[in-house]
C-alpha atoms as a PDB file:
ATOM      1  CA  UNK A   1       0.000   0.000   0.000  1.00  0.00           C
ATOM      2  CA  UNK A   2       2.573   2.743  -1.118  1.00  0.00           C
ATOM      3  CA  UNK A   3       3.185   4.573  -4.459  1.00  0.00           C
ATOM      4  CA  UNK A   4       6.714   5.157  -6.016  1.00  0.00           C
ATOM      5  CA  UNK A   5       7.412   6.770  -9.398  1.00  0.00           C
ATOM      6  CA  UNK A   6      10.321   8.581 -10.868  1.00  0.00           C
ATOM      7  CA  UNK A   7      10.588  12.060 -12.365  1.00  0.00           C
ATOM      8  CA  UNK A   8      13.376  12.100 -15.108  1.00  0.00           C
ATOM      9  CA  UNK A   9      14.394  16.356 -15.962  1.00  0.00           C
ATOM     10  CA  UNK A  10      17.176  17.138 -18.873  1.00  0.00           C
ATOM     11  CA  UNK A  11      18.549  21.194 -17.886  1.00  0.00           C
ATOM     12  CA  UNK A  12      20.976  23.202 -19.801  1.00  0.00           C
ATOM     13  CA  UNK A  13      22.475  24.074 -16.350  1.00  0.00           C
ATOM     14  CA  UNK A  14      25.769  22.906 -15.081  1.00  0.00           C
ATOM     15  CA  UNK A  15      25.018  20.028 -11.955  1.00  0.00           C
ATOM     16  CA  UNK A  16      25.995  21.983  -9.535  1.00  0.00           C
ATOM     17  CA  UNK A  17      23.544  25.058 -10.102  1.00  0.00           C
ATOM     18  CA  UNK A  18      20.884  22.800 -10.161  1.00  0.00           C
ATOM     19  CA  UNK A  19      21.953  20.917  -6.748  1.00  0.00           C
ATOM     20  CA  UNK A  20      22.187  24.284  -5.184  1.00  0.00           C
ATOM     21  CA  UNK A  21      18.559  25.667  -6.497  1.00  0.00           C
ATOM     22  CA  UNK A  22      17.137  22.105  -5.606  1.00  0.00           C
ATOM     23  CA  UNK A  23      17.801  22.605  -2.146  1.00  0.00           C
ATOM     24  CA  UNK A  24      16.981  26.592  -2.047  1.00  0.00           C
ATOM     25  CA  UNK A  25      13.811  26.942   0.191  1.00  0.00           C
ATOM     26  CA  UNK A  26      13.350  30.335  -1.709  1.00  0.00           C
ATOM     27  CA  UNK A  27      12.806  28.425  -5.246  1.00  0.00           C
ATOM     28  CA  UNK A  28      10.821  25.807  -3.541  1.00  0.00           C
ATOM     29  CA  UNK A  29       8.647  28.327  -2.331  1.00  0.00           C
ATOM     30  CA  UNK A  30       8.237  30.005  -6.194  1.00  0.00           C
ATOM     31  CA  UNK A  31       7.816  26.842  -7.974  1.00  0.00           C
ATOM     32  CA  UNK A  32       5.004  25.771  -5.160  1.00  0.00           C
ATOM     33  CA  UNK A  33       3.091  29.302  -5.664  1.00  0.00           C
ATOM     34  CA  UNK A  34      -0.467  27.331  -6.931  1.00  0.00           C
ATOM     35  CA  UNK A  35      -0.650  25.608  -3.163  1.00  0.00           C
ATOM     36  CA  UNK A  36       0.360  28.783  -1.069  1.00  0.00           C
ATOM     37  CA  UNK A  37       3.000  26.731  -0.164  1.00  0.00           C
ATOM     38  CA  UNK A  38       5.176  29.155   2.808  1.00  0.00           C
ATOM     39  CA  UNK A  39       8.238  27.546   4.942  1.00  0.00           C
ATOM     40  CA  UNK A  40       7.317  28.369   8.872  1.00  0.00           C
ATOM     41  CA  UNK A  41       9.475  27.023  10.810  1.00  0.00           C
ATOM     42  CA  UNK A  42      12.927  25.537  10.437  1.00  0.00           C
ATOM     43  CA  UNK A  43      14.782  26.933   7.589  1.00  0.00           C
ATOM     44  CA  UNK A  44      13.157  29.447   6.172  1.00  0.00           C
ATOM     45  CA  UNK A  45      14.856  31.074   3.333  1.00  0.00           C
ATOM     46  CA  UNK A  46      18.062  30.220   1.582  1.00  0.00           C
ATOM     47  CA  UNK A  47      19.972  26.592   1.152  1.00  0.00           C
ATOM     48  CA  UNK A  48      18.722  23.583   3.484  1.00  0.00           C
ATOM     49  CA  UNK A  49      21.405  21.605   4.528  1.00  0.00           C
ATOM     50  CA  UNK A  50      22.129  17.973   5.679  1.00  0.00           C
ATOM     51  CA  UNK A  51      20.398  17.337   9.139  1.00  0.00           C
ATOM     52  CA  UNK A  52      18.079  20.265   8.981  1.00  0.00           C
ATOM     53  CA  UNK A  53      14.903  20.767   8.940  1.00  0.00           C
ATOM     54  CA  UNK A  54      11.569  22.470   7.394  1.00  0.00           C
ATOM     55  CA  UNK A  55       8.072  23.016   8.119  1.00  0.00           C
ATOM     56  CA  UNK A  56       6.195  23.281   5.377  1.00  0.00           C
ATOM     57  CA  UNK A  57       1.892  24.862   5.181  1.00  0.00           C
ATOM     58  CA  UNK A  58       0.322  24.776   2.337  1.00  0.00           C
ATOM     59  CA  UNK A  59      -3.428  23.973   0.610  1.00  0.00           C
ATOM     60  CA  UNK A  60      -4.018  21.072  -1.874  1.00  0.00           C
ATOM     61  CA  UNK A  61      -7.341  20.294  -2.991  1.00  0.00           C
ATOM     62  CA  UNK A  62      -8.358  23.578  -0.494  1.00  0.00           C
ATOM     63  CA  UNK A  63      -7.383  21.702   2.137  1.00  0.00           C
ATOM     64  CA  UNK A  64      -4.354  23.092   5.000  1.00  0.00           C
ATOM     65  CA  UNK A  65      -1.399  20.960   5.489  1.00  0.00           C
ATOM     66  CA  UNK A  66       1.662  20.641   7.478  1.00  0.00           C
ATOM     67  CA  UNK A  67       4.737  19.246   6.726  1.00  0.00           C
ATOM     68  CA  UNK A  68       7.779  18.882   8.295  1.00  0.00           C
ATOM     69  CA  UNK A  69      10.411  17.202   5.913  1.00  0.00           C
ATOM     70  CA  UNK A  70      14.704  16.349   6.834  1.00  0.00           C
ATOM     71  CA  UNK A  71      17.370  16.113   4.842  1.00  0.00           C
ATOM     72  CA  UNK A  72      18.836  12.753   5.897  1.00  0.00           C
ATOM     73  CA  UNK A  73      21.330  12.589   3.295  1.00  0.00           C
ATOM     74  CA  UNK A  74      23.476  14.730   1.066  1.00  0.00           C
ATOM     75  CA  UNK A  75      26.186  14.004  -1.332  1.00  0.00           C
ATOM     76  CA  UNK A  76      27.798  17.579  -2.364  1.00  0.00           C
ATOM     77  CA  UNK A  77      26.376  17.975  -5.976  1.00  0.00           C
ATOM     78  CA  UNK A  78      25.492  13.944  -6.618  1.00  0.00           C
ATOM     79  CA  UNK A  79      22.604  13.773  -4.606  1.00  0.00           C
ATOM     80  CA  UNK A  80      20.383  14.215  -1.485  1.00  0.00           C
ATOM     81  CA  UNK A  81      17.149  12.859   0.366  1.00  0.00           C
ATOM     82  CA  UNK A  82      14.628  14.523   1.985  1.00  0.00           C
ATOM     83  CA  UNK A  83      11.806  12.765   3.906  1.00  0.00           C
ATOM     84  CA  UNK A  84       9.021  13.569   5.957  1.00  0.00           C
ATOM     85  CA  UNK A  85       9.360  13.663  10.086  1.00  0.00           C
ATOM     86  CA  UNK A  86       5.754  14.804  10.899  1.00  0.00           C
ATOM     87  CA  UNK A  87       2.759  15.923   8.399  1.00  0.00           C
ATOM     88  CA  UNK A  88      -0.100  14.317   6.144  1.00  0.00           C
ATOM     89  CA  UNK A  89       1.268  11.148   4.687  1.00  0.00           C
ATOM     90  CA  UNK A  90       2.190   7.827   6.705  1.00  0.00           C
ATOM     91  CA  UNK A  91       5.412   7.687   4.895  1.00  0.00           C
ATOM     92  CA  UNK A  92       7.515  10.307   2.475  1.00  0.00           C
ATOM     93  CA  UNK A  93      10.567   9.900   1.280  1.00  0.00           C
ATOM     94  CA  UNK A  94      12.122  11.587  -2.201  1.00  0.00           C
ATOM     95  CA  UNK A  95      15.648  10.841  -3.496  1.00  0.00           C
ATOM     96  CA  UNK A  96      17.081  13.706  -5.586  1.00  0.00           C
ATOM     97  CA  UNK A  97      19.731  12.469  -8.181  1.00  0.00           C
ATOM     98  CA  UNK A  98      22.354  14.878 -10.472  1.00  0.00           C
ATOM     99  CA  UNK A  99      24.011  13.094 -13.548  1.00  0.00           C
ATOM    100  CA  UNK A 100      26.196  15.470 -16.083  1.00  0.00           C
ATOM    101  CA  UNK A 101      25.189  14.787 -19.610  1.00  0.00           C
ATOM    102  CA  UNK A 102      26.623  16.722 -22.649  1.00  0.00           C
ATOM    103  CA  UNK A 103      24.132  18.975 -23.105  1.00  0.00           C
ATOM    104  CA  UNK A 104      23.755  19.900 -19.130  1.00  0.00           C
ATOM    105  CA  UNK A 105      22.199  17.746 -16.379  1.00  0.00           C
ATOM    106  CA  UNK A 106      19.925  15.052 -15.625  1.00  0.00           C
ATOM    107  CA  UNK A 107      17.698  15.156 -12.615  1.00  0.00           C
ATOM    108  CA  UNK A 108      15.920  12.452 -11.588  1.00  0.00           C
ATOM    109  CA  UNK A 109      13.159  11.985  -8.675  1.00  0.00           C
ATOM    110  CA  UNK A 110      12.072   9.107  -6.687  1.00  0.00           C
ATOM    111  CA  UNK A 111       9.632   9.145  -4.805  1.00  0.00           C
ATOM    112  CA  UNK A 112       8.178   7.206  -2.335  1.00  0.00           C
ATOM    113  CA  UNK A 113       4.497   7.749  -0.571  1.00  0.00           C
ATOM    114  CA  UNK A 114       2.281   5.909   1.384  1.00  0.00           C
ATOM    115  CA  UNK A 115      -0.996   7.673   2.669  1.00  0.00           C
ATOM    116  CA  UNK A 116      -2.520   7.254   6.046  1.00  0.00           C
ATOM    117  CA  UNK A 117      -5.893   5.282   6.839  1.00  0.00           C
ATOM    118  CA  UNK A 118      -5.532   1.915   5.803  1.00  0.00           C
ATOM    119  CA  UNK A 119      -7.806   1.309   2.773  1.00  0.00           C
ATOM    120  CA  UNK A 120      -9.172   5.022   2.452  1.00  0.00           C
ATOM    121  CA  UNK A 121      -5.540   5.975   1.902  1.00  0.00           C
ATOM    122  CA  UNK A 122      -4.974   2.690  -0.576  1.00  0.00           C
ATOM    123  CA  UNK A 123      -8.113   4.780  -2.417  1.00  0.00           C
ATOM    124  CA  UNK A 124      -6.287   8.031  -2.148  1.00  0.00           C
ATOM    125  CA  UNK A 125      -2.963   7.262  -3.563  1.00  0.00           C
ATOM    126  CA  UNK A 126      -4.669   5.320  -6.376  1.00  0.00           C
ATOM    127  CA  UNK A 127      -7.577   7.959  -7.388  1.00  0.00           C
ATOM    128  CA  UNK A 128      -5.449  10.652  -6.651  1.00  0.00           C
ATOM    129  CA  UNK A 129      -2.172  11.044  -5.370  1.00  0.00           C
ATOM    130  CA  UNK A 130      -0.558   8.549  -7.974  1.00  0.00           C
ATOM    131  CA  UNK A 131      -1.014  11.168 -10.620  1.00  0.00           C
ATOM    132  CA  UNK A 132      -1.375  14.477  -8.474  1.00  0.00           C
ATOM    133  CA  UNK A 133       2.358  13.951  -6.710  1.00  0.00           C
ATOM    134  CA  UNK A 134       4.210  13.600  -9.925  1.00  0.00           C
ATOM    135  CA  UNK A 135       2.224  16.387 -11.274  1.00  0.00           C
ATOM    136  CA  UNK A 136       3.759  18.655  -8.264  1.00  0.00           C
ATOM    137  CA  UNK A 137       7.223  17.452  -9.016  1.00  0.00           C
ATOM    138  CA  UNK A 138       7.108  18.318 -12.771  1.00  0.00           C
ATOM    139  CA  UNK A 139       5.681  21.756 -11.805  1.00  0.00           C
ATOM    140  CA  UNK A 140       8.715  22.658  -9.458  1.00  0.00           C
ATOM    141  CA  UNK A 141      11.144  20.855 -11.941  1.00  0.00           C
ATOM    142  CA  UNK A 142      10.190  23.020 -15.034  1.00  0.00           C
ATOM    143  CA  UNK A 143      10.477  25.985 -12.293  1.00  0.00           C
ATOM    144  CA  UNK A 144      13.674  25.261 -11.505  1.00  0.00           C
ATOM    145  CA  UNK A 145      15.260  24.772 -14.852  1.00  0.00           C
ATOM    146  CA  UNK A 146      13.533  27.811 -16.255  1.00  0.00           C
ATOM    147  CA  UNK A 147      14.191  30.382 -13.679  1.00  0.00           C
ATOM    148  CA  UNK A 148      17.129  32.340 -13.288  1.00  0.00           C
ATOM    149  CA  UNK A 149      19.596  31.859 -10.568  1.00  0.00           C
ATOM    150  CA  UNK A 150      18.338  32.221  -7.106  1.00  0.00           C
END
């Protein structure tokens, strides 16, 4: 009763720019403008580093949320993990990958979910979340190739 899928994103930007803007709160924050989404606690603004934390608020569906998310591991310009610590799903954990290609770099997501409340949740991640999460990820993707340094 979980959901994983990947995200694969080619950018004309060097690894390490995209590394850096993948873990900016700020262009989190811009590329999650449709939910509202506002860091609250934790780090705030600028870079989130390994062992620290954010809480997230935002609305999907019209509905408030809290999340509270970790990065629990971080290889300089390779790679990093973030996962949820306290919020709305039973488990959340997202792998961000960085591979140099000759025309920039690759990005790739996976992502693992599992919602709460035993078979209402099964419904949820099947009706819903299975295409609504990848949906967010290609949204703050495309926002993060396309926007200037930040």
């Amino acid at each position: 009763m979980a959901v994983y899928f990947e995200c694969f994103t080619k950018a004309q930007l060097p690894r390490r720019e995209l590394f850096e803007k993948s873990l900016s709160i700020d262009a989190h924050t811009g590329s999650m403008a449709r939910s509202a989404e506002q860091a609250i606690a934790g780090v705030t603004s600028g870079q989130i580093s390994l062992g620290e934390q954010v809480t997230w608020r935002a609305k999907h569906f019209g509905i408030p949320f809290r999340l509270t998310s970790e990065i629990s591991e971080l290889d300089a310009f390779h790679s990093f993990t973030d996962q949820q610590v306290r919020g709305p799903f039973k488990k959340f954990h997202h792998v961000h990958e960085f591979f140099g290609h000759e025309h920039g770099t690759l990005m790739v997501d996976k992502i693992h979910f599992e919602a709460p409340f035993g078979p209402l949740g099964w419904l949820a991640e099947r009706l819903v979340l299975s295409w609504y999460m990848p949906r967010l990820i290609r949204m703050r993707n495309t926002y993060l190739v396309n926007t200037s340094a930040l």
